[in-house]
PDB file of N, CA and C in Angstrom:
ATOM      1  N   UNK A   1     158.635-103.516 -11.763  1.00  0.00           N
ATOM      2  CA  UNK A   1     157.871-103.336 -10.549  1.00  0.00           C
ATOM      3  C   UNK A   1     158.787-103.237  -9.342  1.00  0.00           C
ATOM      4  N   UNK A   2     159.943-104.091  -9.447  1.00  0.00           N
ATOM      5  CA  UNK A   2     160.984-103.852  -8.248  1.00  0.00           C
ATOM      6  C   UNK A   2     161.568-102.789  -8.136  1.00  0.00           C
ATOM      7  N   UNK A   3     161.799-101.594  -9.316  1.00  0.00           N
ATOM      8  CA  UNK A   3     162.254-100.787  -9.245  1.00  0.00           C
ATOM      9  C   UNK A   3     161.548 -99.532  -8.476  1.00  0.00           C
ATOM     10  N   UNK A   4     160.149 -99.254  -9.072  1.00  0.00           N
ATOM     11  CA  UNK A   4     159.194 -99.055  -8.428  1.00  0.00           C
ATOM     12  C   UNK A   4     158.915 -98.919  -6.848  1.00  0.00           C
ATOM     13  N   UNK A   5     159.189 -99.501  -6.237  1.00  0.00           N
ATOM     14  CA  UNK A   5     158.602-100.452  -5.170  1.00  0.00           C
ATOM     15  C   UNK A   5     159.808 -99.967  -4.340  1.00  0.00           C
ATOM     16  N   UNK A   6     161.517-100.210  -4.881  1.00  0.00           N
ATOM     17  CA  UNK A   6     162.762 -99.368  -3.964  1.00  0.00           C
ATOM     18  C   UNK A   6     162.361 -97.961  -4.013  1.00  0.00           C
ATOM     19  N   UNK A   7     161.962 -97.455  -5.123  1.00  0.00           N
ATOM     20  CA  UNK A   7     161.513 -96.101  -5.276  1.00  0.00           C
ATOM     21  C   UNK A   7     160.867 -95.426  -4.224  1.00  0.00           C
ATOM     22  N   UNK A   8     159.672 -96.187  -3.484  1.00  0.00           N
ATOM     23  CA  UNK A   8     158.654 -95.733  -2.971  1.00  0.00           C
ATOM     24  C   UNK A   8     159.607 -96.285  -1.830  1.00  0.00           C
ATOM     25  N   UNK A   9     160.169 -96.961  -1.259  1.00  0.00           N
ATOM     26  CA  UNK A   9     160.607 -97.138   0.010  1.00  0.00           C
ATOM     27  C   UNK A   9     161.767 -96.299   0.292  1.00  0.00           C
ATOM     28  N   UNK A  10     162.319 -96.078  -0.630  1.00  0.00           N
ATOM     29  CA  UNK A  10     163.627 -94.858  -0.706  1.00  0.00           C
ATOM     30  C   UNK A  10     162.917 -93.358  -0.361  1.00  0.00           C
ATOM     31  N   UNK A  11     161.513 -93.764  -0.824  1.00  0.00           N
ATOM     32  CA  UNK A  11     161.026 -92.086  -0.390  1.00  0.00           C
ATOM     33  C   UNK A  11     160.215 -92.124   1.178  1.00  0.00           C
ATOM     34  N   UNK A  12     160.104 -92.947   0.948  1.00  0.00           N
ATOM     35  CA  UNK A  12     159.209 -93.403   2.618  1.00  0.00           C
ATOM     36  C   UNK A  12     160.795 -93.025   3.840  1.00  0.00           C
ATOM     37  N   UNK A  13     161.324 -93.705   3.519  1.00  0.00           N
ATOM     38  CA  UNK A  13     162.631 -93.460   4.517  1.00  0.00           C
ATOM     39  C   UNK A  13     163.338 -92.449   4.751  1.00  0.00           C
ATOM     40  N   UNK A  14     162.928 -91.357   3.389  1.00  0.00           N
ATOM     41  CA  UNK A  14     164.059 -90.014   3.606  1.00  0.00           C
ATOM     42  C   UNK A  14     163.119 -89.488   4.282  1.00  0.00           C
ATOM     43  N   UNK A  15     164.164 -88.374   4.769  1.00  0.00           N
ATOM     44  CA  UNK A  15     163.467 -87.477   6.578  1.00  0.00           C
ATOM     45  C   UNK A  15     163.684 -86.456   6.156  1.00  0.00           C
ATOM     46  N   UNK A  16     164.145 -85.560   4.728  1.00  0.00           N
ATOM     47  CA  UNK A  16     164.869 -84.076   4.364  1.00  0.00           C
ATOM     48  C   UNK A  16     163.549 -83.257   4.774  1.00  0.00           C
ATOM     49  N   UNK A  17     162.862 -84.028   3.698  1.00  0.00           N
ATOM     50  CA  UNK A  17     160.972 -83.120   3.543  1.00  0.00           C
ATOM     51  C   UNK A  17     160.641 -82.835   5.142  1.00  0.00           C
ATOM     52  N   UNK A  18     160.788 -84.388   6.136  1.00  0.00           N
ATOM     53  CA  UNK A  18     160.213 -84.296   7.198  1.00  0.00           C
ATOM     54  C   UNK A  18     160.781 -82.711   8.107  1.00  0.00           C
ATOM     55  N   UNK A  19     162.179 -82.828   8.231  1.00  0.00           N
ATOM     56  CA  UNK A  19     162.469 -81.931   8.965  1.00  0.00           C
ATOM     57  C   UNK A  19     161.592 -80.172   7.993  1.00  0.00           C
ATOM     58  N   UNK A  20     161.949 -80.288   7.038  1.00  0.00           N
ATOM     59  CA  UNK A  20     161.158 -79.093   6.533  1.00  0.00           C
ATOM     60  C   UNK A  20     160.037 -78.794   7.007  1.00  0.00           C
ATOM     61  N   UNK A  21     158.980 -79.708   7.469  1.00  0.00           N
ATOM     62  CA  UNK A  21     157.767 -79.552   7.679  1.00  0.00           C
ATOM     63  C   UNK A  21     157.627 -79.354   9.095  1.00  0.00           C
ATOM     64  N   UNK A  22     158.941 -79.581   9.736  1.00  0.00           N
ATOM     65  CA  UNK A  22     158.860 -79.170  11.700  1.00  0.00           C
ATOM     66  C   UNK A  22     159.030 -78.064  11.278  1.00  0.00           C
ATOM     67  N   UNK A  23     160.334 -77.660  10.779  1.00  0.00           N
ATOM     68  CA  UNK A  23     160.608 -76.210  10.770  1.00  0.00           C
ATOM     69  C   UNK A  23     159.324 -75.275  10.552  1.00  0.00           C
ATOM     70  N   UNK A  24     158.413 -76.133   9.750  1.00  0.00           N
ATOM     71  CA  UNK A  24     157.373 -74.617   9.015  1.00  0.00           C
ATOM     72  C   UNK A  24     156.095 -74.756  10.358  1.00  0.00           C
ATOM     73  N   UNK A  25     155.970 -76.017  10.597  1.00  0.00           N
ATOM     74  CA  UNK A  25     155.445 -76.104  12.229  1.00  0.00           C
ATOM     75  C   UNK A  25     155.861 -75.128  13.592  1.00  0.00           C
ATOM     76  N   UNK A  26     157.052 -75.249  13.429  1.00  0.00           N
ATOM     77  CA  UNK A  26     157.781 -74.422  14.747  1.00  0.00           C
ATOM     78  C   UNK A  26     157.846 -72.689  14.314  1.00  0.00           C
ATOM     79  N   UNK A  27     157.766 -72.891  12.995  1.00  0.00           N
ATOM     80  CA  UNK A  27     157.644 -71.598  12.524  1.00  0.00           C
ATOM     81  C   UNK A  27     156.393 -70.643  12.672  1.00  0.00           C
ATOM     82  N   UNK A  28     155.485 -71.610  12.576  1.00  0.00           N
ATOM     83  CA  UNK A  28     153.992 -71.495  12.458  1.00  0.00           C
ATOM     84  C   UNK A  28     153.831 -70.575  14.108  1.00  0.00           C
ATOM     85  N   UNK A  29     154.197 -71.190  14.990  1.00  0.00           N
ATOM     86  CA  UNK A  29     153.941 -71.488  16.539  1.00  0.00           C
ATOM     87  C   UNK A  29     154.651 -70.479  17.238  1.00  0.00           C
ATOM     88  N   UNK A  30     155.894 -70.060  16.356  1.00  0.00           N
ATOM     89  CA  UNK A  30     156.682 -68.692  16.741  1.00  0.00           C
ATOM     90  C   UNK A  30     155.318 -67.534  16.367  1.00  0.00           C
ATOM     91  N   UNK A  31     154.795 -67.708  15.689  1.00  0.00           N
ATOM     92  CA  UNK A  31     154.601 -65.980  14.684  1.00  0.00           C
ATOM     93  C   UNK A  31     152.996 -66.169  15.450  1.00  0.00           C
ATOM     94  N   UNK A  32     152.674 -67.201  15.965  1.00  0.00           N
ATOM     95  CA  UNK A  32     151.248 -66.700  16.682  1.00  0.00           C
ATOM     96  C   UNK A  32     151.515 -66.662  17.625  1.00  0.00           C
ATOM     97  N   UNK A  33     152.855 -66.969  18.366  1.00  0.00           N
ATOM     98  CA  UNK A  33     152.638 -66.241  19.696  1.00  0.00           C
ATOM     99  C   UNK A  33     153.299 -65.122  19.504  1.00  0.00           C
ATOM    100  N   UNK A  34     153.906 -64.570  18.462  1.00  0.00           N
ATOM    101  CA  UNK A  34     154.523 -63.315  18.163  1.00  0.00           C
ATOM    102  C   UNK A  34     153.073 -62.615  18.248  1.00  0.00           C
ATOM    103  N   UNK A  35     152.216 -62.909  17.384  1.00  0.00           N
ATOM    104  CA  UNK A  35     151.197 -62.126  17.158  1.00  0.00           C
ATOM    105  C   UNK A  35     150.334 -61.636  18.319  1.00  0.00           C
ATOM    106  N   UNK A  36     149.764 -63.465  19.113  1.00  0.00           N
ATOM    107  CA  UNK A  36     149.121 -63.422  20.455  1.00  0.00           C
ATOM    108  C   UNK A  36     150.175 -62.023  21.090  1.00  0.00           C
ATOM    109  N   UNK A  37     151.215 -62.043  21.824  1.00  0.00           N
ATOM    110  CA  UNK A  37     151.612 -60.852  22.729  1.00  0.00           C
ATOM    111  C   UNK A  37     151.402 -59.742  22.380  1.00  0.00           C
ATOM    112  N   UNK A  38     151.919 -59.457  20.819  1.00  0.00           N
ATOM    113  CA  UNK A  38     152.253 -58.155  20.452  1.00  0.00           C
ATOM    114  C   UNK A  38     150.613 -57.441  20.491  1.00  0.00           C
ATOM    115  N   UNK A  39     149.133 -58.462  20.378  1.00  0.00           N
ATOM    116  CA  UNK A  39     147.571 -57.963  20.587  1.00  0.00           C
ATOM    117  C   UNK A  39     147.343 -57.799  21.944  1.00  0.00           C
ATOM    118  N   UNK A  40     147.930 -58.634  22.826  1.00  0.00           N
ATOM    119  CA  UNK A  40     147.977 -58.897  24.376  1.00  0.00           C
ATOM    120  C   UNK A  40     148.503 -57.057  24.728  1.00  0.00           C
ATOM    121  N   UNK A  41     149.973 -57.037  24.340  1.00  0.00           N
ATOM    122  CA  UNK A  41     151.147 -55.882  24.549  1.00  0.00           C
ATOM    123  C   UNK A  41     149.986 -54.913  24.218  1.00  0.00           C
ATOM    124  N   UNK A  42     149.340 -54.767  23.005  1.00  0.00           N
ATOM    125  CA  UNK A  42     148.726 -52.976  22.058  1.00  0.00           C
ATOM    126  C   UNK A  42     147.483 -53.216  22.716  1.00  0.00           C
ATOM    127  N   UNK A  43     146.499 -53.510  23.974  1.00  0.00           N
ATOM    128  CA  UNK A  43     145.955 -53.201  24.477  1.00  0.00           C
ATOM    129  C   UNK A  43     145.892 -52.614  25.955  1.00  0.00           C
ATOM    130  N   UNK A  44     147.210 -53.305  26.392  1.00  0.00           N
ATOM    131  CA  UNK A  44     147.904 -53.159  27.866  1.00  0.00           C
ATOM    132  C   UNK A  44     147.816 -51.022  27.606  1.00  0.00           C
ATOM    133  N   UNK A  45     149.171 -51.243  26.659  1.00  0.00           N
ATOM    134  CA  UNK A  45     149.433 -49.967  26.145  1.00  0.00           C
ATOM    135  C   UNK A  45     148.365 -48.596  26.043  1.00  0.00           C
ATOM    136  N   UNK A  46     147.191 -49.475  25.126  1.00  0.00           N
ATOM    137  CA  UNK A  46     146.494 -48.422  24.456  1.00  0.00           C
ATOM    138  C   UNK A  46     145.419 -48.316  26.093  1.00  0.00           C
ATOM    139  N   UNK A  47     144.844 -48.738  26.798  1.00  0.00           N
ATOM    140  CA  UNK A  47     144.795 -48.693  28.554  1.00  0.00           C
ATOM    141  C   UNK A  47     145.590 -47.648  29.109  1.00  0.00           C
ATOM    142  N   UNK A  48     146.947 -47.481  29.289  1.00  0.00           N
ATOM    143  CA  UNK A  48     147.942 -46.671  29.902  1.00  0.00           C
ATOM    144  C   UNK A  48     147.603 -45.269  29.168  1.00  0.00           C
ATOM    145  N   UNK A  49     148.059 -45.517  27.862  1.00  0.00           N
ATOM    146  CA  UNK A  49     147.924 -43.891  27.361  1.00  0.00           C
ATOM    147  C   UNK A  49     146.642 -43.757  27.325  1.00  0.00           C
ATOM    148  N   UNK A  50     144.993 -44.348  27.444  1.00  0.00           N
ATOM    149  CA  UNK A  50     143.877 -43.203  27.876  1.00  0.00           C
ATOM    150  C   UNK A  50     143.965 -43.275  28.928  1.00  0.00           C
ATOM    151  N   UNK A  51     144.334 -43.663  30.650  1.00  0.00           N
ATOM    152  CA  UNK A  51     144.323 -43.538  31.902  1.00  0.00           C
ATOM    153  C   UNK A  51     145.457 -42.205  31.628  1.00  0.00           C
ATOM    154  N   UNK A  52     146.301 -42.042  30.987  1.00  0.00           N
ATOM    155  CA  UNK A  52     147.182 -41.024  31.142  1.00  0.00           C
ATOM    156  C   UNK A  52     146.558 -39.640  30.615  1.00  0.00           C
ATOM    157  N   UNK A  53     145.983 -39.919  29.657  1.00  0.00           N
ATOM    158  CA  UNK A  53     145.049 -38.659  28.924  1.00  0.00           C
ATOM    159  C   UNK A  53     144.286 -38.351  29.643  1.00  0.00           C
ATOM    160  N   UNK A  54     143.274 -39.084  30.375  1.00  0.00           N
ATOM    161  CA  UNK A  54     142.377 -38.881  31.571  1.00  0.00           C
ATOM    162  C   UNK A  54     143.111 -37.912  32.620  1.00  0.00           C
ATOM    163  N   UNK A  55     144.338 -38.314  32.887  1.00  0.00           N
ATOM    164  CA  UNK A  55     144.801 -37.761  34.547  1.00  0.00           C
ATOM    165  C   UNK A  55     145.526 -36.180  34.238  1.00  0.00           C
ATOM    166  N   UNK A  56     145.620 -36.107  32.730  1.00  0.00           N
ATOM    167  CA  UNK A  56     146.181 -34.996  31.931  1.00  0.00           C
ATOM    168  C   UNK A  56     145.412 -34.226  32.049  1.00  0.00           C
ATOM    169  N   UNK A  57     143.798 -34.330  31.370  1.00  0.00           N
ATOM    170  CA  UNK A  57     142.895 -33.517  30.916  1.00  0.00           C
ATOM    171  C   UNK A  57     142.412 -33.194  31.845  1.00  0.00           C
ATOM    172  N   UNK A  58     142.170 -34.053  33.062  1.00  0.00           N
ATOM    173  CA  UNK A  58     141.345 -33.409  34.347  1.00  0.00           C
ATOM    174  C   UNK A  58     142.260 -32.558  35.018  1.00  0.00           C
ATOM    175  N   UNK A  59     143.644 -32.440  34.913  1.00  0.00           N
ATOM    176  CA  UNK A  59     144.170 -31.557  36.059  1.00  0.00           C
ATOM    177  C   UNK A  59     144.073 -30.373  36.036  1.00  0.00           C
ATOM    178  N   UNK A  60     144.280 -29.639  37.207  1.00  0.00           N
ATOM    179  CA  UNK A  60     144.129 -28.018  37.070  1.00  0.00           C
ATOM    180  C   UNK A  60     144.851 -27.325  36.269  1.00  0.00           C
ATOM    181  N   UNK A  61     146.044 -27.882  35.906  1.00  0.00           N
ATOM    182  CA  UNK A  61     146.857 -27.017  35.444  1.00  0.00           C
ATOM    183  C   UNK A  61     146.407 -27.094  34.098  1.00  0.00           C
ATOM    184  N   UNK A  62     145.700 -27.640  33.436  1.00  0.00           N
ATOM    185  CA  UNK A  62     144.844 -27.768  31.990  1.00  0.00           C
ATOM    186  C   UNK A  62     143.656 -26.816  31.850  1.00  0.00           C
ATOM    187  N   UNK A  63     143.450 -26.119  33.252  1.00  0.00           N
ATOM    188  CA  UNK A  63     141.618 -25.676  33.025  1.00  0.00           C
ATOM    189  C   UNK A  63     141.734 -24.204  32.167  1.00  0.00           C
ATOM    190  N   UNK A  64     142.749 -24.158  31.336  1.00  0.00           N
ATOM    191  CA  UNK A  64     142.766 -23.206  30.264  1.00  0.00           C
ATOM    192  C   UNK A  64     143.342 -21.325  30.936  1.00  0.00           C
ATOM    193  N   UNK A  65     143.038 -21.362  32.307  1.00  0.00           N
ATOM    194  CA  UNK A  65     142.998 -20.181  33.391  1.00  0.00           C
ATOM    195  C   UNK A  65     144.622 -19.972  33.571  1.00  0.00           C
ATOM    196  N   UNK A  66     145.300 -18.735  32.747  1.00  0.00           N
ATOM    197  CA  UNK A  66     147.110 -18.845  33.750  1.00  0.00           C
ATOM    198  C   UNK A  66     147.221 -17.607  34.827  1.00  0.00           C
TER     199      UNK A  66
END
């Protein structure tokens, strides 16, 4: 039972696992705000190029007439 018992306190005390589990935390926290911007970024974008298609298609120099 004593052996046991160092066993479980030898595992209670190591920190290897712990740091693994920040890393996959901090990892976690990178890739959704990777994600959050890059959805934030492809709407900014996809805004610009139809305001640009808009200012394209209406101009005179488009009305098909040379």
């Amino acid at each position: 039972m004593l052996s046991c018992k160092k066993m479980l306190v030898s595992l209670w005390q190591e920190e290897d696992g712990l740091e693994t589990v920040e890393y996959a935390i901090a990892g976690g926290l990178i890739a959704a705000g990777v994600v959050l911007a890059f959805t934030h970024l492809g709407g900014a974008v996809n805004n610009v190029i139809n305001w640009l298609y808009g200012a394209v298609s209406s101009s005179p120099a488009n009305s098909g007439t040379f």
